[in-house]
Protein backbone atom coordinates (compact mmCIF):
# COMPACT_ATOMS: atom_id res chain seq x y z
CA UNK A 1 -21.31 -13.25 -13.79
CA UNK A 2 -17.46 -13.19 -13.77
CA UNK A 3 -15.43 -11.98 -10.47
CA UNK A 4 -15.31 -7.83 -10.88
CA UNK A 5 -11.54 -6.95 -10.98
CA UNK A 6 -9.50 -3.72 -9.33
CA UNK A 7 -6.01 -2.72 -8.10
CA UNK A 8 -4.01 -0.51 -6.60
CA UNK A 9 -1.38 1.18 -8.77
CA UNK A 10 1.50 2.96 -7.22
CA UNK A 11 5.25 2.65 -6.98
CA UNK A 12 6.48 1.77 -4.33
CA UNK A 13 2.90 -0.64 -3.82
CA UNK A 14 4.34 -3.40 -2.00
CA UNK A 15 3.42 -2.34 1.70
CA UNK A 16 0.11 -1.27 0.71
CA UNK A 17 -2.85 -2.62 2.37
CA UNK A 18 -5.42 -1.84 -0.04
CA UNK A 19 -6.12 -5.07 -0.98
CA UNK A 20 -6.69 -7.14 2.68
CA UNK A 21 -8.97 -4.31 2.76
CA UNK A 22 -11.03 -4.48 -0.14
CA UNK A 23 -11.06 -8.34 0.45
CA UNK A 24 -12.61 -7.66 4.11
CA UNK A 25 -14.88 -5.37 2.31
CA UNK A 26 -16.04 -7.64 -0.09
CA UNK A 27 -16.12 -10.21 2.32
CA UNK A 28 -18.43 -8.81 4.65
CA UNK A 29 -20.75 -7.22 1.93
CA UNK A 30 -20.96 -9.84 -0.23
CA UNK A 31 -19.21 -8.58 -3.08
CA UNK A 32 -17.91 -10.96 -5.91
CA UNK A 33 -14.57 -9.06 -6.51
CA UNK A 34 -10.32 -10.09 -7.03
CA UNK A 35 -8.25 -6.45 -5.60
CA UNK A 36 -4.81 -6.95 -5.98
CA UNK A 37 -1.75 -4.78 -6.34
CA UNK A 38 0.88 -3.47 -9.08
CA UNK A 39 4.29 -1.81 -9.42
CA UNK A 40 4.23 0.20 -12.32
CA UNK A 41 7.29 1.66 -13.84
CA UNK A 42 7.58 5.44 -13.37
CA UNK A 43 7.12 6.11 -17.14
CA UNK A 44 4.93 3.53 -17.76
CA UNK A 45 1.38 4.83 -15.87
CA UNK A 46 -0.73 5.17 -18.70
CA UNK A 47 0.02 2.49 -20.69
CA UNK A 48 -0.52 0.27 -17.84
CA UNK A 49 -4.09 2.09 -17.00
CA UNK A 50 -4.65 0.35 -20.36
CA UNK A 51 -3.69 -2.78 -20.10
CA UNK A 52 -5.66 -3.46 -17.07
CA UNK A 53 -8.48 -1.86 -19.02
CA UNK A 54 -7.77 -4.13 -21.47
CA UNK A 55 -8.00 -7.50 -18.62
CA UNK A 56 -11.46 -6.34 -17.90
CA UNK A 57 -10.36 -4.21 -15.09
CA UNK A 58 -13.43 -2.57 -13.44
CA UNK A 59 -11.15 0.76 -11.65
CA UNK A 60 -8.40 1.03 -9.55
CA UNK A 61 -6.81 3.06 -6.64
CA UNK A 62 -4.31 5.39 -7.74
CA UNK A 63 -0.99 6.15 -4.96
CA UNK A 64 1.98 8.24 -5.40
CA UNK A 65 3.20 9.07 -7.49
CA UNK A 66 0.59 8.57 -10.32
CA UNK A 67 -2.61 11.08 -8.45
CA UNK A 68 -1.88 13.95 -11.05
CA UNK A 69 -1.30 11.36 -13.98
CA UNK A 70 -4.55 10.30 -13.02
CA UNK A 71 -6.59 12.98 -13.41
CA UNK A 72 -5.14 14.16 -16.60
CA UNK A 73 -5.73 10.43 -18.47
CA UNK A 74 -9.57 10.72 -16.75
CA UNK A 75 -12.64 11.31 -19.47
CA UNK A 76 -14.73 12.33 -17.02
CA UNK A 77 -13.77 13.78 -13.26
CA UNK A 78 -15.74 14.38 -10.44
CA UNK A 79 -16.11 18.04 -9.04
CA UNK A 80 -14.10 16.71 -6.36
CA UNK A 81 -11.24 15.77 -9.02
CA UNK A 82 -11.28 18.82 -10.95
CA UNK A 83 -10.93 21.21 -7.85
CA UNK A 84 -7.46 19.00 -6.57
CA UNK A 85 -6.56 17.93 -10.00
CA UNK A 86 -5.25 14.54 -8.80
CA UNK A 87 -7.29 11.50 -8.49
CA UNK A 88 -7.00 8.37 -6.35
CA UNK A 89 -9.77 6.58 -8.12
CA UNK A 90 -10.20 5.68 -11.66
CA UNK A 91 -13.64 3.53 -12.70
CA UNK A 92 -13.54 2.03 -16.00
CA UNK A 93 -17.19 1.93 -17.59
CA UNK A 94 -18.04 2.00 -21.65
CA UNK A 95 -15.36 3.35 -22.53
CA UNK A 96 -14.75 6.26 -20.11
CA UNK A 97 -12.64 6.55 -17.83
CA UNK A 98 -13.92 8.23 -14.68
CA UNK A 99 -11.87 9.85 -11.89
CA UNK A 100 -12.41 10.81 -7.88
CA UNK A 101 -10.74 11.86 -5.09
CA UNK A 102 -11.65 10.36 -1.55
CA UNK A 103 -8.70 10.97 -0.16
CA UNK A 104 -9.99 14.27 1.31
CA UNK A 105 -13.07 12.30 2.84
CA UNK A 106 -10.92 9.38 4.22
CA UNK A 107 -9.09 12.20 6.37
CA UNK A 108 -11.56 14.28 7.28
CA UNK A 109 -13.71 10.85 8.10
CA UNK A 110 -10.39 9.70 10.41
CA UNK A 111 -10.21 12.84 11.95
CA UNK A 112 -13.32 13.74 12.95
CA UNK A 113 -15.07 10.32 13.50
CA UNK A 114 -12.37 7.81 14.43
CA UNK A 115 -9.80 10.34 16.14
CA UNK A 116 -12.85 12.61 17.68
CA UNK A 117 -11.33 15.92 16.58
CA UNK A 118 -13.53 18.21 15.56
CA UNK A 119 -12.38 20.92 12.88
CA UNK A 120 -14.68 23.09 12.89
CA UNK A 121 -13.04 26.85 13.84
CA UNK A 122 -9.56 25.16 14.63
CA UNK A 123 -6.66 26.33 12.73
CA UNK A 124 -4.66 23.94 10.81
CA UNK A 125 -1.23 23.48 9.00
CA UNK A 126 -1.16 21.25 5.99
CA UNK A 127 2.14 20.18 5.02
CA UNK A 128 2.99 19.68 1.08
CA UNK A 129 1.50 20.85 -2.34
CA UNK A 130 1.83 17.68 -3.93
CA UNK A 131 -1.13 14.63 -5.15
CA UNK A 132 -1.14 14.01 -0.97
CA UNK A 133 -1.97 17.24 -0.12
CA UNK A 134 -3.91 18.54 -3.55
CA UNK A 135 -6.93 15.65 -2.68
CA UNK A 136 -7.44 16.77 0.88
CA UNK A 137 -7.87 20.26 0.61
CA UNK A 138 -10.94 21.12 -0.45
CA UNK A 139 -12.62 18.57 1.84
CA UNK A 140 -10.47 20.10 5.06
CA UNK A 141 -12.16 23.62 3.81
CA UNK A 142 -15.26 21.99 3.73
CA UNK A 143 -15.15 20.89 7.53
CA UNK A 144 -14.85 24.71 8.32
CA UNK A 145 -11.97 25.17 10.18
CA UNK A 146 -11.29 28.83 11.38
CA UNK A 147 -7.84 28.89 8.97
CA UNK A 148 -5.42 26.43 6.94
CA UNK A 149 -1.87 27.14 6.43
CA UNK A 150 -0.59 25.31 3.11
CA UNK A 151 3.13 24.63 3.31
CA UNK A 152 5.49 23.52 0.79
CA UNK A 153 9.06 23.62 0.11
CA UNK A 154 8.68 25.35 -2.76
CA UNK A 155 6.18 28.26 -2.22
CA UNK A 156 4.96 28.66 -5.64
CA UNK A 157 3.79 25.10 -5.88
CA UNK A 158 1.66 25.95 -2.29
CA UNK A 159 0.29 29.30 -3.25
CA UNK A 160 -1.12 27.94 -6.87
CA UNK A 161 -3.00 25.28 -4.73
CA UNK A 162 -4.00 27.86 -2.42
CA UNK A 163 -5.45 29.82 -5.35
CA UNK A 164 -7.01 27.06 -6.99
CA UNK A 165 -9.26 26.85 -3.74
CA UNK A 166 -9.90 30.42 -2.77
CA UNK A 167 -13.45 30.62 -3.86
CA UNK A 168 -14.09 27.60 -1.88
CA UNK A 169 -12.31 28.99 1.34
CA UNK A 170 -14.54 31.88 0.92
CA UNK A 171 -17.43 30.64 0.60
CA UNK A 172 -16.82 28.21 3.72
CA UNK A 173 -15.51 31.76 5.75
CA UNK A 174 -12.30 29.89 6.21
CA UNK A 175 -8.76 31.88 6.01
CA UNK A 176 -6.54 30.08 3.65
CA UNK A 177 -3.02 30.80 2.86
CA UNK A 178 0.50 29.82 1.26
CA UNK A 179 3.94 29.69 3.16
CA UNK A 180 6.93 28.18 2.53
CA UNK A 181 8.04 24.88 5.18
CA UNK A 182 11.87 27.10 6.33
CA UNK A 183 11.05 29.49 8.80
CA UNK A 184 7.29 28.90 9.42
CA UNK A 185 5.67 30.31 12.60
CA UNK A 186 2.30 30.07 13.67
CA UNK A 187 0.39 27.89 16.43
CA UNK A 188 -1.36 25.28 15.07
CA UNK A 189 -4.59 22.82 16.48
CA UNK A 190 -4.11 20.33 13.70
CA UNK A 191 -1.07 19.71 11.66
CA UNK A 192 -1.02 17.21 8.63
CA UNK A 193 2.01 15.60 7.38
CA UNK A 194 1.63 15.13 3.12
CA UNK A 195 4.91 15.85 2.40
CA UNK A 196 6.81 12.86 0.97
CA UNK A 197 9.27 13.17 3.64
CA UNK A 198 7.98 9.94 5.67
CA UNK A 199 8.17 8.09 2.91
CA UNK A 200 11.79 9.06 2.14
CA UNK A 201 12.83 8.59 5.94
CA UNK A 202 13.50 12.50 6.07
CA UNK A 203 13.08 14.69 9.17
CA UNK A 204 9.85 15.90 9.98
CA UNK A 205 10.02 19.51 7.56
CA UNK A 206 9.18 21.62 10.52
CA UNK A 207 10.05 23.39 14.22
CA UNK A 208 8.25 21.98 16.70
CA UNK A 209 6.93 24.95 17.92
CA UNK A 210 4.49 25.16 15.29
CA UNK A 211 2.65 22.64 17.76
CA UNK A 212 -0.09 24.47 19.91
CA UNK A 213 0.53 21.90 23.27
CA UNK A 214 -2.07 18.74 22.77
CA UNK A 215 -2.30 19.31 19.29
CA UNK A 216 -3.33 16.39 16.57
CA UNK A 217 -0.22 15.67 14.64
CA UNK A 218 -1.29 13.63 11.85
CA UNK A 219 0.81 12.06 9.00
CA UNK A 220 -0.67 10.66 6.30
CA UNK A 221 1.53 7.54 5.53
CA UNK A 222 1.09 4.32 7.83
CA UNK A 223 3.30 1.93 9.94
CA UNK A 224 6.93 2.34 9.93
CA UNK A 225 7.12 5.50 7.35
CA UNK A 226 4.90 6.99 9.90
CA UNK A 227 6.91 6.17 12.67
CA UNK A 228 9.78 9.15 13.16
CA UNK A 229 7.15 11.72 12.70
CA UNK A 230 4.62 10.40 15.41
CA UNK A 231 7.50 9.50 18.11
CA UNK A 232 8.66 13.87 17.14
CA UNK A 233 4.70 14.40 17.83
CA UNK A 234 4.88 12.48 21.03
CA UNK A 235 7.89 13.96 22.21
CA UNK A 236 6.52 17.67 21.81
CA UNK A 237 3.54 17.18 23.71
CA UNK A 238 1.51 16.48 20.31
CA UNK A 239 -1.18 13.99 20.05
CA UNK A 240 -0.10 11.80 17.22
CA UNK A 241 -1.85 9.79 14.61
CA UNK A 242 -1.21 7.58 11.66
CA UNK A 243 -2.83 7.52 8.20
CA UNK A 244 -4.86 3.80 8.66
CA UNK A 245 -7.94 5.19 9.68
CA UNK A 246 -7.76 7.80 6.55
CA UNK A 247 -6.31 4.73 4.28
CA UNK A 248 -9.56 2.79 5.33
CA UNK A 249 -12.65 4.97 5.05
CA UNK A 250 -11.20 6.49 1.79
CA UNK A 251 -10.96 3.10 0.59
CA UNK A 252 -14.75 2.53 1.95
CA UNK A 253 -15.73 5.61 -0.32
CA UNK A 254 -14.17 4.16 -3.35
CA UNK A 255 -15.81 0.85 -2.34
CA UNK A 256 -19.32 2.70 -2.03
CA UNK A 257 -18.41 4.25 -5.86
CA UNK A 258 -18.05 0.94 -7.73
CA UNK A 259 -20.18 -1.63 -6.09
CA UNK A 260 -22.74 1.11 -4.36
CA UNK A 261 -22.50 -0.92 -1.13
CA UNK A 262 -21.14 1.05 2.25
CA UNK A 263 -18.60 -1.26 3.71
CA UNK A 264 -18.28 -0.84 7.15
CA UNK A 265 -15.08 0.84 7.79
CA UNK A 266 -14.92 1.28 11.46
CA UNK A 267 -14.76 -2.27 12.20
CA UNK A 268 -12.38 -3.04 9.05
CA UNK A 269 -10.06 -0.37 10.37
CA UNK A 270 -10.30 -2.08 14.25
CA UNK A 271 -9.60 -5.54 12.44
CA UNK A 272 -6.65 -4.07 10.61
CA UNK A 273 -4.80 -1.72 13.67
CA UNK A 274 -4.83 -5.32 15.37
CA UNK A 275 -3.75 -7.21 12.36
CA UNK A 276 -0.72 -4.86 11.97
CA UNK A 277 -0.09 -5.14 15.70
C-alpha cells in the first residue's frame, strides 16, 4: 500500500505547523502518511485542489484565505460546512470531493479542555465575519454560552453570519447578535480575535474596556502574529491565549476524519508549545 498523501494549502503557508503535526500524529498512531505544505497563488485555488487530486492526494487542510473557496468547490459538505460556509478540510474519495469544518471544535476543544474555561452561560465577543470566524460559530453556540457578540468592520458582513445562525442560537437559548468593531461597548468573559488584523501586524480592532477584568483573550493566530494582541491582553488585566492549542486538536479532528484514528492531541500540543519555545 503506497504512503497516503495530504497538505496544507494557504497563502501565506510557510510558518504553518500543520505538517510537524500531522507527522507526530502519524508517528505515534502508526499511520503510513507524507503531510506537507503549499503556497498557492491567490487566483490559482482550484486549479491547484486539482492537481493534487490529480498526485493521488488523499485531502488537505484549507487556511486563509481559501476557507470560502473551499466550500464552494466541495461535492459534498458536512452539516458543519454548510452552516459556516467555509471549510478547512477537503477529503478526496471516488471522485467527490468532501468538505468540514473543525475549526469550531479545535477552539472550543482549546478553550474548554486545555485553557479550563468553561463557556457555558458566559458572554462572549467574537471578532471578524470572515472564513476565521464563519467555522467557529456554530460550535461556540453549541457550548451554550449565555450571549455572543459578532463583530466586524463592516456590519453587514457580521449580521448575515449572525442570521445564518439564528435558528441555531435559538435553539441552544443563546443571545446572538451583530455590531460593528468602532464604538463597541459591552463587558465581555471571553473575547476571540479572527480578524485578520494579527496577521497583518494591525492594532488589536478594539477598546480595551470591552475586557470584563480576568477575562480569556484569545486570538486565533500563533507565535509572533499572536504576539501584540496577547502582550494588549496582558496589559489590561486579560488572561491571554494563543491559537496552538486550537491549531492542534482541530488538526486531531481532521486526523480522526481521514485515517479514523484519534491522535492524541494533548500531548502533541505539550510537545509542540516546547518545540516552539
Amino acid at each position: 500500500m503506497s504512503t497516503a498523501l495530504y497538505c496544507v494549502m494557504g497563502h501565506p503557508v510557510a510558518h504553518s505547523q500543520s505538517p510537524w503535526i500531522h507527522a507526530r500524529f502519524a508517528e505515534l498512531t502508526g499511520q503510513d502518511m507524507l503531510y506537507t505544505k503549499r503556497e498557492i497563488a491567490l487566483d490559482q485555488f482550484a486549479s491547484s485542489v486539482q492537481a493534487f487530486i490529480r498526485e493521488g492526494g488523499h485531502g488537505c487542510n484549507i487556511t486563509v484565505p481559501f476557507k470560502f473557496e473551499a466550500a464552494a468547490l466541495a461535492t459534498h459538505t458536512s452539516e458543519r460546512g454548510l452552516l459556516a460556509q467555509a471549510c478547512n478540510i477537503l477529503t478526496f474519495s471516488a471522485g467527490k470531493i468532501e468538505a468540514d469544518n473543525t475549526d469550531g471544535l479545535g477552539l472550543v476543544d482549546d478553550i474548554e479542555q486545555n485553557a479550563g474555561v468553561s463557556l457555558q452561560g458566559k458572554r462572549v465577543l467574537l471578532m471578524g465575519a470572515g472564513g476565521a470566524a464563519a467555522g467557529v460559530l456554530g460550535p461556540l453556540i453549541n457550548a451554550r454560552p449565555a450571549h455572543i457578540s459578532v463583530a466586524n468592520r463592516t456590519l453587514h458582513r457580521a449580521e448575515l453570519l449572525v442570521n445564518r445562525h439564528l435558528s441555531l442560537a435559538e435553539l441552544q437559548k443563546v443571545e446572538l447578535q451583530a455590531h460593528d468593531l468602532k464604538g463597541l461597548e459591552g463587558d465581555f468573559e471571553v473575547i476571540i480575535n479572527g480578524t485578520a488584523s494579527s496577521l497583518g501586524g494591525q492594532g488589536v480592532p478594539v477598546d480595551a474596556q470591552v475586557l470584563k477584568p480576568g477575562a480569556l483573550a484569545y486570538d486565533m493566530m500563533y507565535g509572533a502574529s499572536a504576539k501584540p494582541f496577547m502582550d494588549w491582553a496582558r496589559t489590561h488585566g486579560a488572561v491571554p491565549r494563543d491559537g496552538l492549542g486550537m491549531l492542534v486538536s482541530q488538526a486531531a479532528e481532521a486526523f480522526y476524519i481521514w485515517r479514523g484514528v484519534m491522535p492524541p492531541a494533548g500531548q502533541v500540543l505539550a510537545e509542540l508549545r516546547a518545540k516552539l519555545g
